[in-house]
N, C-alpha and C. Protein backbone atom coordinates (compact mmCIF):
# COMPACT_ATOMS: atom_id res chain seq x y z
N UNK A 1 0.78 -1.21 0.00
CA UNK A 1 0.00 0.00 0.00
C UNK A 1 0.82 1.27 0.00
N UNK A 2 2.04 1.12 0.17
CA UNK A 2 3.01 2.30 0.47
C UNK A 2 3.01 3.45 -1.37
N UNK A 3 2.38 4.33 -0.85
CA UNK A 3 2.21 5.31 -2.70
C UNK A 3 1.11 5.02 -2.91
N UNK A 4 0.23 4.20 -2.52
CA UNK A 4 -0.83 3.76 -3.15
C UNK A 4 -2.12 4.24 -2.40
N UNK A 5 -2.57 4.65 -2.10
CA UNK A 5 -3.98 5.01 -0.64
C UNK A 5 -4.70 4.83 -1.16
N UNK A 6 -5.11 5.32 -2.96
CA UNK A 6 -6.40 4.67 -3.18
C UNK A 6 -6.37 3.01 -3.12
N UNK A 7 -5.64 2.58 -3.91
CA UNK A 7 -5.64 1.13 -4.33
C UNK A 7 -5.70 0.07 -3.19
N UNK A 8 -4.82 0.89 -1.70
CA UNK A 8 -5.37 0.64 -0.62
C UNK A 8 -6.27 0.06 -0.14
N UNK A 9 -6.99 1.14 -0.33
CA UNK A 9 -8.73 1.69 0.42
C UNK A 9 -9.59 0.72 0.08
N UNK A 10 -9.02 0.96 -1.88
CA UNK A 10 -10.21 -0.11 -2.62
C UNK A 10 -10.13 -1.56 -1.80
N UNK A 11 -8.45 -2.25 -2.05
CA UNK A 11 -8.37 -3.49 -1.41
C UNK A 11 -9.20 -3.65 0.21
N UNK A 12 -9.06 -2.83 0.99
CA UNK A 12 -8.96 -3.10 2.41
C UNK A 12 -10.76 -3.00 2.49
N UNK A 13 -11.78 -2.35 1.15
CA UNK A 13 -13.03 -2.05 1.93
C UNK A 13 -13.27 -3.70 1.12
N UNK A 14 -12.32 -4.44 -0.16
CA UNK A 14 -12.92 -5.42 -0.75
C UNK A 14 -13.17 -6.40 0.58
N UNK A 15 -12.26 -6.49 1.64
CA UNK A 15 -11.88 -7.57 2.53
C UNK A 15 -12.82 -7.22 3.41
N UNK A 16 -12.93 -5.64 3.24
CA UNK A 16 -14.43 -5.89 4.89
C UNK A 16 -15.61 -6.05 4.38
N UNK A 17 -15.63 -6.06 2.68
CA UNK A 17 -17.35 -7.06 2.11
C UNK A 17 -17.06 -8.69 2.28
N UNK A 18 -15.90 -9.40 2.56
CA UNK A 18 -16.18 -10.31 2.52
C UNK A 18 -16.23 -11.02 4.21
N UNK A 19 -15.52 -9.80 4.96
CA UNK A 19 -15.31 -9.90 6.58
C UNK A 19 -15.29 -8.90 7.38
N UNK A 20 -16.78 -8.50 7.22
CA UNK A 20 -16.59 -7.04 8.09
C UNK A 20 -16.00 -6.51 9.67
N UNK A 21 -15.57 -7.43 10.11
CA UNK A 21 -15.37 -7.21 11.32
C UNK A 21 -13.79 -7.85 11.60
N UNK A 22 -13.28 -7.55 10.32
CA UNK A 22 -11.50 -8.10 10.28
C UNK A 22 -11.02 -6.95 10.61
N UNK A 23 -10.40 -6.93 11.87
CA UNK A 23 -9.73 -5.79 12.59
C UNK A 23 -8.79 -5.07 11.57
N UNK A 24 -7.80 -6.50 11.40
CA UNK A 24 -6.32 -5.92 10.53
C UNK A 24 -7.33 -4.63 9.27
N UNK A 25 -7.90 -5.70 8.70
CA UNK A 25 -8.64 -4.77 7.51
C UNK A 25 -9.07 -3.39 7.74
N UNK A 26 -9.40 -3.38 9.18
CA UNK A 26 -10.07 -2.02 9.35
C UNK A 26 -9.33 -0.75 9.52
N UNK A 27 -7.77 -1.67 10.49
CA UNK A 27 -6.93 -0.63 10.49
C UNK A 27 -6.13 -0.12 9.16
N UNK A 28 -6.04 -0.82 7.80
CA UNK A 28 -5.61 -0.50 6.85
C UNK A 28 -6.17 0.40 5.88
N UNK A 29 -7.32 0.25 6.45
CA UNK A 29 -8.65 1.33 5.49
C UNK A 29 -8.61 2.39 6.38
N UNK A 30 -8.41 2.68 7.63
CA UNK A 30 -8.27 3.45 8.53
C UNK A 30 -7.23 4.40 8.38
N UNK A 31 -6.01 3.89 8.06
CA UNK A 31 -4.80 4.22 7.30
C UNK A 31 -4.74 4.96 6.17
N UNK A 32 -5.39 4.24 5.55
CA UNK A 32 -5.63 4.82 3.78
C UNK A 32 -6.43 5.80 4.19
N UNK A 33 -7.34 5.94 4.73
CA UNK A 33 -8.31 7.16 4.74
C UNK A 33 -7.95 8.41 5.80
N UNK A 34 -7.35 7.92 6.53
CA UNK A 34 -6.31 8.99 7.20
C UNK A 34 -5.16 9.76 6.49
N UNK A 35 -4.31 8.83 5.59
CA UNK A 35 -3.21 9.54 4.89
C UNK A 35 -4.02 10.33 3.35
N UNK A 36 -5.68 9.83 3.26
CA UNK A 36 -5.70 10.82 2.39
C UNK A 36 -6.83 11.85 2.55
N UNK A 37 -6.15 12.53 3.75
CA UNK A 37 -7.22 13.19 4.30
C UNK A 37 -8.31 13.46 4.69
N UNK A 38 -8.89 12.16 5.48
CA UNK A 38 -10.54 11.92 5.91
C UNK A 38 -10.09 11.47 7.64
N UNK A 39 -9.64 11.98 8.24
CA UNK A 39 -9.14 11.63 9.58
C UNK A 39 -10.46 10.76 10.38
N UNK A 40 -12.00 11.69 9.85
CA UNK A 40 -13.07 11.03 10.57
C UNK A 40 -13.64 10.22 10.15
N UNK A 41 -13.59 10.21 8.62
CA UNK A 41 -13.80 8.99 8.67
C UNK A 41 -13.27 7.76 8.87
N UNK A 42 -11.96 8.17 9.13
CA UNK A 42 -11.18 7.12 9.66
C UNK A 42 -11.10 6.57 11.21
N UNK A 43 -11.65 7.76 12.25
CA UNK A 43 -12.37 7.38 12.81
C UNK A 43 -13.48 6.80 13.76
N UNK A 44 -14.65 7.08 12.51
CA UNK A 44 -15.70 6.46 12.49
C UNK A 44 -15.77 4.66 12.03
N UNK A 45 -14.74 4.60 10.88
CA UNK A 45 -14.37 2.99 10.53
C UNK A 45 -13.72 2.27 12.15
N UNK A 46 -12.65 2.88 12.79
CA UNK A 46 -11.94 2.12 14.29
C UNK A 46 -12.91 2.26 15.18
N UNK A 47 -14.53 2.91 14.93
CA UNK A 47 -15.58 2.55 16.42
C UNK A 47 -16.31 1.17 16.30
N UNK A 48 -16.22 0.48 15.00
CA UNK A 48 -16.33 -0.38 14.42
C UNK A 48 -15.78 -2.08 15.43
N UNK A 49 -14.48 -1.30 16.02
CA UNK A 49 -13.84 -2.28 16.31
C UNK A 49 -14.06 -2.64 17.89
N UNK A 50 -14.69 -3.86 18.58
CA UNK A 50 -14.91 -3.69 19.72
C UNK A 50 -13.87 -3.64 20.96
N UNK A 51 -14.06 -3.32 21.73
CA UNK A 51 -13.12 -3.64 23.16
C UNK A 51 -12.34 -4.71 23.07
N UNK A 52 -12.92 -5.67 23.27
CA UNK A 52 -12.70 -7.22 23.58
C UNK A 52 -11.53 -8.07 21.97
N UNK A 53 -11.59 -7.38 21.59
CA UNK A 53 -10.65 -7.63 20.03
C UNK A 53 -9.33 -7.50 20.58
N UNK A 54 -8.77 -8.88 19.84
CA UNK A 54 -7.06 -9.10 20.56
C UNK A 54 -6.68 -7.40 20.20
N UNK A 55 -6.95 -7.01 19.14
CA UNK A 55 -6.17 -5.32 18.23
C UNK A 55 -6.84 -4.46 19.28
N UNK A 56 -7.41 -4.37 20.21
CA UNK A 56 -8.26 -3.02 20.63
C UNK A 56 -7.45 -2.13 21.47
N UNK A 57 -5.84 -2.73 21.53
CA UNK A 57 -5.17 -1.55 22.45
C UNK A 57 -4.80 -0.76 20.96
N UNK A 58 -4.11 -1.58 19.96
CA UNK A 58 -3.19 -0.57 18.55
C UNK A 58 -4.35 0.09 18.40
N UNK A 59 -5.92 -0.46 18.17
CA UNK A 59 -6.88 0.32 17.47
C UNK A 59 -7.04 1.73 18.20
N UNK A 60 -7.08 1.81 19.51
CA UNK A 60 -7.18 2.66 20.88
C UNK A 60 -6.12 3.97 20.52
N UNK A 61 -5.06 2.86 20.20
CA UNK A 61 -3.68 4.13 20.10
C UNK A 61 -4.17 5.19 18.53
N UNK A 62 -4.43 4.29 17.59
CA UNK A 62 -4.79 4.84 16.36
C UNK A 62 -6.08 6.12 16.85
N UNK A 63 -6.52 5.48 17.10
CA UNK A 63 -8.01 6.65 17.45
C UNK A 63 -7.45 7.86 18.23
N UNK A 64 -6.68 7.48 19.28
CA UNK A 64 -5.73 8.83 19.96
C UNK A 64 -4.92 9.92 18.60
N UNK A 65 -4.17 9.31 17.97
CA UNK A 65 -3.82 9.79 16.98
C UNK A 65 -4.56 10.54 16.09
N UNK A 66 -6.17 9.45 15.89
CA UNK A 66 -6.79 10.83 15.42
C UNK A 66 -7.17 11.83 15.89
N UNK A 67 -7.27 11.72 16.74
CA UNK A 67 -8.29 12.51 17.94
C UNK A 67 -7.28 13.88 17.73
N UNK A 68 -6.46 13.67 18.03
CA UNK A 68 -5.28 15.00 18.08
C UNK A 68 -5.14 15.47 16.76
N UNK A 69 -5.31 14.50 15.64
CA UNK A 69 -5.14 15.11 14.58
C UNK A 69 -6.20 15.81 14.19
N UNK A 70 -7.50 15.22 14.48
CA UNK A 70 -8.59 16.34 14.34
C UNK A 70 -8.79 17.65 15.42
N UNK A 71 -7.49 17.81 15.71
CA UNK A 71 -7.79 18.64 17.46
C UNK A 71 -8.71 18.75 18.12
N UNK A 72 -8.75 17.61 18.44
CA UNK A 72 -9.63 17.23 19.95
C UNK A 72 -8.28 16.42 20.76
N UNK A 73 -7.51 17.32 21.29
CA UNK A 73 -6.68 17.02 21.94
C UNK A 73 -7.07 16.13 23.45
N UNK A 74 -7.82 16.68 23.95
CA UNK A 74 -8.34 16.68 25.70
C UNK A 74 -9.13 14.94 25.35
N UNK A 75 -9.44 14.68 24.53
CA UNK A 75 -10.00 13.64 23.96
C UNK A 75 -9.18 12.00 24.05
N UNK A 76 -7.81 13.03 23.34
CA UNK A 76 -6.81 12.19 22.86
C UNK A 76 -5.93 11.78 23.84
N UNK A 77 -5.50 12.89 25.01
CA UNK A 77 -5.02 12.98 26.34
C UNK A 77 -5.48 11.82 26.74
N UNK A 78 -6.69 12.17 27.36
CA UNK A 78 -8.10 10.87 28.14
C UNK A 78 -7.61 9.43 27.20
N UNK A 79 -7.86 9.17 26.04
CA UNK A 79 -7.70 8.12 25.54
C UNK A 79 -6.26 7.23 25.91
N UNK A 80 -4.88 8.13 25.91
CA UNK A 80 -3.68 7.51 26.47
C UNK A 80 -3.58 7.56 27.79
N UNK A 81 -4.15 8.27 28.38
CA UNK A 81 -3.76 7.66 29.80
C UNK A 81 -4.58 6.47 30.28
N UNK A 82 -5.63 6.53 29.31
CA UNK A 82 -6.49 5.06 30.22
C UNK A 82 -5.48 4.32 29.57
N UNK A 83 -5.11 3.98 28.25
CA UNK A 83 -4.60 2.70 27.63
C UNK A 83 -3.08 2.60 28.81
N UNK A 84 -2.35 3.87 29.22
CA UNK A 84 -1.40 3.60 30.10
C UNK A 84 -1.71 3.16 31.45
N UNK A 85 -2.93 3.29 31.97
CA UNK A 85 -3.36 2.40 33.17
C UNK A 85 -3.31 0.85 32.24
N UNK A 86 -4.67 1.09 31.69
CA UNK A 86 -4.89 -0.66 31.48
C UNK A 86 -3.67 -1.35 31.16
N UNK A 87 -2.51 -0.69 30.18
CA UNK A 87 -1.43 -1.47 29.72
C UNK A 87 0.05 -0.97 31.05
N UNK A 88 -0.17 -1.52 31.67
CA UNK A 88 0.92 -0.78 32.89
C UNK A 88 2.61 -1.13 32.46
N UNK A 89 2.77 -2.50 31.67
CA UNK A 89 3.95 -2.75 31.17
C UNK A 89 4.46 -2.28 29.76
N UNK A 90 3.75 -1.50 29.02
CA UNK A 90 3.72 -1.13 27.58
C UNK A 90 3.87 0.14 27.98
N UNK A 91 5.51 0.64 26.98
CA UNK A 91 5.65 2.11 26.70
C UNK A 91 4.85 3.05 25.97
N UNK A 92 4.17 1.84 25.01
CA UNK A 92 3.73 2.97 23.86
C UNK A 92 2.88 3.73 24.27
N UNK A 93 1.33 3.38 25.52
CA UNK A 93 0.78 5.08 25.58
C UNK A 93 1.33 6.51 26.41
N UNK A 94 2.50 6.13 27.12
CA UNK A 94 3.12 7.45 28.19
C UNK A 94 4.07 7.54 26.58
N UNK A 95 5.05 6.90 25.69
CA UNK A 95 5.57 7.88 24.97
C UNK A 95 4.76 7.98 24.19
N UNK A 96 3.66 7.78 23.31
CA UNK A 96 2.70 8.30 22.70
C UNK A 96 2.19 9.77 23.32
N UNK A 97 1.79 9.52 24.60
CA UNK A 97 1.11 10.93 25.08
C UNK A 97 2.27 12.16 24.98
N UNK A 98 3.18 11.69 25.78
CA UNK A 98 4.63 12.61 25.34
C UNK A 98 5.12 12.91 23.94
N UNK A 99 4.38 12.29 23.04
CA UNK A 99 4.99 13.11 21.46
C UNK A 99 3.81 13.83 21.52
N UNK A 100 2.58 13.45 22.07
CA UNK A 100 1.40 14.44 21.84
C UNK A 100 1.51 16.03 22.08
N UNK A 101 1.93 15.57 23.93
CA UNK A 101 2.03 16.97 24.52
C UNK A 101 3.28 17.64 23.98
N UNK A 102 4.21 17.11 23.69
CA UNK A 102 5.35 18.04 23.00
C UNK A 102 4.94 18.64 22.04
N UNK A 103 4.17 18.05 21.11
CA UNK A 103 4.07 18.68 19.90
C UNK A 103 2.59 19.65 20.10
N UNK A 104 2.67 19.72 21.18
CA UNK A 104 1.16 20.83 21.60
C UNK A 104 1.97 22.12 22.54
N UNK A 105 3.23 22.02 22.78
CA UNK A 105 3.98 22.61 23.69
C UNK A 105 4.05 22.37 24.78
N UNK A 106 3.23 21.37 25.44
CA UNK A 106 3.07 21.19 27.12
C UNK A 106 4.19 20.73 27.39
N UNK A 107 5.90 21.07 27.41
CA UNK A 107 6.60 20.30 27.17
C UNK A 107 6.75 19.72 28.93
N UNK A 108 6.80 20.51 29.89
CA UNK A 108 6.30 19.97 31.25
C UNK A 108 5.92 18.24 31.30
N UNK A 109 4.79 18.63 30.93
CA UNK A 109 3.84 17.63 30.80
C UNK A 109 4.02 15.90 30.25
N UNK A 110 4.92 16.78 28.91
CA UNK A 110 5.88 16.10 28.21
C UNK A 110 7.02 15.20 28.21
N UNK A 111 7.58 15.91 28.93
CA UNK A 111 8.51 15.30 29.52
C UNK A 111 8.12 14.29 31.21
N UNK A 112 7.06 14.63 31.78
CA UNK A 112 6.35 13.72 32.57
C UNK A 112 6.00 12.70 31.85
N UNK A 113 5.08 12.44 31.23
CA UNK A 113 5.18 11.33 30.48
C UNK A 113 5.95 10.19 29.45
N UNK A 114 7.72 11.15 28.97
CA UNK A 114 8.27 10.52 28.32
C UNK A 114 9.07 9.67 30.42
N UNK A 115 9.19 10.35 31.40
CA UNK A 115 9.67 9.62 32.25
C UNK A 115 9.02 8.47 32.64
N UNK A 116 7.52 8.65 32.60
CA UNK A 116 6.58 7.44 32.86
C UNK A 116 6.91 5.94 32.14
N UNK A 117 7.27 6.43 30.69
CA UNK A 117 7.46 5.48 29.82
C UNK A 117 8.74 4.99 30.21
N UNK A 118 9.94 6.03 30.42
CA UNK A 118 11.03 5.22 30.94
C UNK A 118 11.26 4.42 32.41
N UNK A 119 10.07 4.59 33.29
CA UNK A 119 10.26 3.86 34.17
C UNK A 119 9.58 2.63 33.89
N UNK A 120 8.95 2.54 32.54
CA UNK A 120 8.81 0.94 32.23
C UNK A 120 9.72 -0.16 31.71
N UNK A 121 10.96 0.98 31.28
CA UNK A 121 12.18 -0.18 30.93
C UNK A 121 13.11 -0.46 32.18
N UNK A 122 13.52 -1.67 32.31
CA UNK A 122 14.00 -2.54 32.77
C UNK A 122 15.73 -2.00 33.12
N UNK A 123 16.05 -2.25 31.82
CA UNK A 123 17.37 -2.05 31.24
C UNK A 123 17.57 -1.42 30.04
N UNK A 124 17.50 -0.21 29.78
CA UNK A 124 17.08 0.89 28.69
C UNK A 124 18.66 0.15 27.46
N UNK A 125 18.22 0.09 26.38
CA UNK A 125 18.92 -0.61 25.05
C UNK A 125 19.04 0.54 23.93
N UNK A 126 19.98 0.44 23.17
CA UNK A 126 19.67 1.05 21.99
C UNK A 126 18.76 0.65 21.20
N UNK A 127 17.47 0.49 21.37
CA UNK A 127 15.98 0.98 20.82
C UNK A 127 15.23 1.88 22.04
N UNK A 128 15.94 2.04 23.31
CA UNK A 128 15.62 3.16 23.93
C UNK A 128 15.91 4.56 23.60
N UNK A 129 16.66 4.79 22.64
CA UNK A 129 17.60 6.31 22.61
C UNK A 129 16.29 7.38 22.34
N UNK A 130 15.35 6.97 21.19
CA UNK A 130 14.56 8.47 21.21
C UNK A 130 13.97 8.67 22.33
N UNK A 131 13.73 7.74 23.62
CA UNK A 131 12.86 8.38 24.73
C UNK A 131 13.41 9.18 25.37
N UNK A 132 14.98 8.96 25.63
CA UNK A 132 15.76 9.66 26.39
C UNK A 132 15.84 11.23 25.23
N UNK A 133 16.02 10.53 24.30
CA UNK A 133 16.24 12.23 22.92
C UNK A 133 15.05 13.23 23.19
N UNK A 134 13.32 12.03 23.25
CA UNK A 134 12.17 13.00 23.37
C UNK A 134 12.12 13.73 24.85
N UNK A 135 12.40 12.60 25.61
CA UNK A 135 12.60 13.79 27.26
C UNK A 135 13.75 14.85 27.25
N UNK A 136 14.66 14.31 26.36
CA UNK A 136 15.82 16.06 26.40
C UNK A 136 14.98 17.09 25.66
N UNK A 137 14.15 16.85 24.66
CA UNK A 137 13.48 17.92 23.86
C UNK A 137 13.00 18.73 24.62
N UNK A 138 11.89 17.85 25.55
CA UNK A 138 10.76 18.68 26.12
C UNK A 138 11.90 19.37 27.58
N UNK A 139 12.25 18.23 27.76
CA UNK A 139 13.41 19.37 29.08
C UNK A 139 13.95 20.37 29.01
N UNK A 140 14.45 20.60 27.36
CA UNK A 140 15.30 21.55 27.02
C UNK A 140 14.28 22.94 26.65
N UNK A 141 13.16 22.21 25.78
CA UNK A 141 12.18 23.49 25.44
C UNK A 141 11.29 24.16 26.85
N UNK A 142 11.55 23.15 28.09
CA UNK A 142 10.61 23.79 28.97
C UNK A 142 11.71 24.58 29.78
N UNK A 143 12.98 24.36 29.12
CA UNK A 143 14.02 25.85 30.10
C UNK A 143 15.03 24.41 31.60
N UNK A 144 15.06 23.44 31.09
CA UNK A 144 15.48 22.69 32.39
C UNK A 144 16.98 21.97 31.59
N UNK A 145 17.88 22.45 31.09
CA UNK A 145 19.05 22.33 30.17
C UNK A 145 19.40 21.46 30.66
N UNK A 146 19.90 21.78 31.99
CA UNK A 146 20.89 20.75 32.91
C UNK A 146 20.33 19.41 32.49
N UNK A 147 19.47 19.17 33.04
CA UNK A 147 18.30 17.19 32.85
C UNK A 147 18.34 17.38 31.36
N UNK A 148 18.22 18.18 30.41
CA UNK A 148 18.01 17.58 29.01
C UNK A 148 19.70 17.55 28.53
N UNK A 149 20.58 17.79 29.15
CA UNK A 149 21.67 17.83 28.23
C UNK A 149 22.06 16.49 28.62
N UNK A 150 21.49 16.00 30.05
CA UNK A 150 22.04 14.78 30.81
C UNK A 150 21.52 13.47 29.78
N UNK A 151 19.93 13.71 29.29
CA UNK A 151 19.38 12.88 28.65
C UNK A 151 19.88 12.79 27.15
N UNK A 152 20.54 13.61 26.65
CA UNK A 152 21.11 13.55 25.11
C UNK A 152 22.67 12.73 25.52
N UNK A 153 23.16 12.90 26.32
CA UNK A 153 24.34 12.27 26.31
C UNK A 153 23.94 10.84 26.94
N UNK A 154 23.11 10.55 27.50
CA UNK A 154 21.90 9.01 27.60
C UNK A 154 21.89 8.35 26.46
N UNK A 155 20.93 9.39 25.79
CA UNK A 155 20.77 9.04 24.04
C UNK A 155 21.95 8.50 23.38
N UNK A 156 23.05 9.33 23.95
CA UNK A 156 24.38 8.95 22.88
C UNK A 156 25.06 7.63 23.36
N UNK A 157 24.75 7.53 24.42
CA UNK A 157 25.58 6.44 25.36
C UNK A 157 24.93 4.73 24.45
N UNK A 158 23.29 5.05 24.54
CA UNK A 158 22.79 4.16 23.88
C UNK A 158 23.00 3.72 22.45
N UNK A 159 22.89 4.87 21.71
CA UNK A 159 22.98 5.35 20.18
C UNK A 159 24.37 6.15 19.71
N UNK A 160 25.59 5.94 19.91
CA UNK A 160 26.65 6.93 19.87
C UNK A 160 26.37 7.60 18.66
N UNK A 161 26.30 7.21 17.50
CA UNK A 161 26.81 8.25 16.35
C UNK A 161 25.37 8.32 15.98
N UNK A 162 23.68 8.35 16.71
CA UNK A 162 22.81 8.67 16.36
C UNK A 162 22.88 10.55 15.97
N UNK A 163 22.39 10.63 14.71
CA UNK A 163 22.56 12.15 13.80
C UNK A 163 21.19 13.30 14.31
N UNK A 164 20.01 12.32 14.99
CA UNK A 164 19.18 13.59 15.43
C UNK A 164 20.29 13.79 16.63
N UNK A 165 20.53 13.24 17.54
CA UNK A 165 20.81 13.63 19.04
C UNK A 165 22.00 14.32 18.83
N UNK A 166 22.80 14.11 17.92
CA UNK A 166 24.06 14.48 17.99
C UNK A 166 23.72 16.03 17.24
N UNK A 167 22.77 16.31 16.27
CA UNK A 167 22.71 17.59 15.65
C UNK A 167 21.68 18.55 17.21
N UNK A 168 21.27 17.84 17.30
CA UNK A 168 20.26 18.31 18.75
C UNK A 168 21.48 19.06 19.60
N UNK A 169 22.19 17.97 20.35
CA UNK A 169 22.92 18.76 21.44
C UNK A 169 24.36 20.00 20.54
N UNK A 170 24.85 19.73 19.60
CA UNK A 170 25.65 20.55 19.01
C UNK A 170 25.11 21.86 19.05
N UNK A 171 23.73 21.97 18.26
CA UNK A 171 23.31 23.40 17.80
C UNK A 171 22.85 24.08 19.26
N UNK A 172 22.41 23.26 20.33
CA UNK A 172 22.13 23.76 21.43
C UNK A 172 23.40 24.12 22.59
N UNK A 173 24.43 23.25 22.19
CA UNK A 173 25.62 24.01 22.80
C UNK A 173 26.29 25.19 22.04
N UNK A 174 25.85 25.20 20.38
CA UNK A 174 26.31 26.63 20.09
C UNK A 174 25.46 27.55 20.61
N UNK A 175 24.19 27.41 20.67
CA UNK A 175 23.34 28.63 21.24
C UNK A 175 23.77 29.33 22.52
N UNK A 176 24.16 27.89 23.20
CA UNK A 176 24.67 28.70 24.76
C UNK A 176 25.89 28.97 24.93
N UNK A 177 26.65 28.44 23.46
CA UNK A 177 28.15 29.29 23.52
C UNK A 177 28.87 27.95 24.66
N UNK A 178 28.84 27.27 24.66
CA UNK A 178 29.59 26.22 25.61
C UNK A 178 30.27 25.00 24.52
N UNK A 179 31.05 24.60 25.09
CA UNK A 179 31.38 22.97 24.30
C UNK A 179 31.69 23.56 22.77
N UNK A 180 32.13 24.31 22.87
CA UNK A 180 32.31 24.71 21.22
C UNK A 180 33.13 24.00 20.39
N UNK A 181 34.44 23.21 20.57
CA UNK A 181 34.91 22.19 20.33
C UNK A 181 34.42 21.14 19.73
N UNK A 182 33.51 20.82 20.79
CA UNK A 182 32.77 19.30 20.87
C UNK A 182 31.43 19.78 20.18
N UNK A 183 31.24 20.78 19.62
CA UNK A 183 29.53 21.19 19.23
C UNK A 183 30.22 21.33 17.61
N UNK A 184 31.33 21.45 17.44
CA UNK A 184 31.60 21.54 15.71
C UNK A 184 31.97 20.66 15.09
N UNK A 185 32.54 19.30 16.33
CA UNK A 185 32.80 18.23 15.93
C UNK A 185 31.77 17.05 15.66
């Protein structure tokens, strides 16, 4: 389906005439009709999908996604924090809510929730680095340098020659005029 959204759509509504209540199917038409600009009706197709469906946490997360994308933020909020109660061992709704609120400015907020998510890892890996990268963002944009510069060199520890974190902390040590050495290198 990748380039394709109509040819998509067509395929994914052929599969829900022959199985209307095929989750996968719904989220792919959900997809298609989201990337081509119908967010509600996309959805209106994921209310389709009940609770009790092995998919009803991804479907849950998808609907958050729209929710914000149609700005109904306060909507979308409510929607990830229940899925972060019900799912207490799963990162994805505290860093889900934390790309939300960042990208709404709450970076506070933001960064509360990218910590939530990191107190669900164990032993943080390099497939941890953007949580530590997204909590330096919001640390750094909410004015708290010290904790976000701590969390980019986290990031790097995990990810060394990762190119967001490393362009991240450079341009932000030229701003403050520090590390100038190490910010050109």
């Amino acid at each position: 389906g990748q380039g394709a959204p109509e040819l998509t759509l067509l395929l994914a509504r052929l599969a829900l005439r022959l199985r209307p209540d095929f989750t996968p199917a719904l989220l792919i038409a959900a997809d298609a009709l989201a990337d081509e600009k119908h967010p509600d009706s996309a959805l209106a197709l994921l209310r389709r999908v009940s609770d009790d469906d092995p998919l009803a946490a991804a479907v849950a997360m998808r609907r958050a996604t729209l929710l914000d994308r149609l700005n109904r933020p306060d909507e979308a909020i409510a929607a990830l924090r229940g899925l972060q109660q019900a799912y207490p061992q799963s990162l994805q709704p505290p860093a889900r809510l934390g790309d939300l609120l960042r990208g709404r400015e709450r970076y506070s907020e933001a960064a509360e929730a990218y910590s939530a998510a990191l107190t669900r890892v164990q032993r943080p890996g390099p497939e941890h680095w953007s949580l530590f990268y997204a909590r330096g963002i919001a640390l750094e944009r909410g004015g708290d340098w010290t904790r976000a510069e701590a969390d980019f060199h986290r990031a790097l520890q995990l990810a060394p020659e990762q190119p967001y974190v490393l362009n991240y902390l450079g341009y932000t040590w030229v701003e403050h005029g520090t590390n100038l050495p190490e910010a050109r290198r």
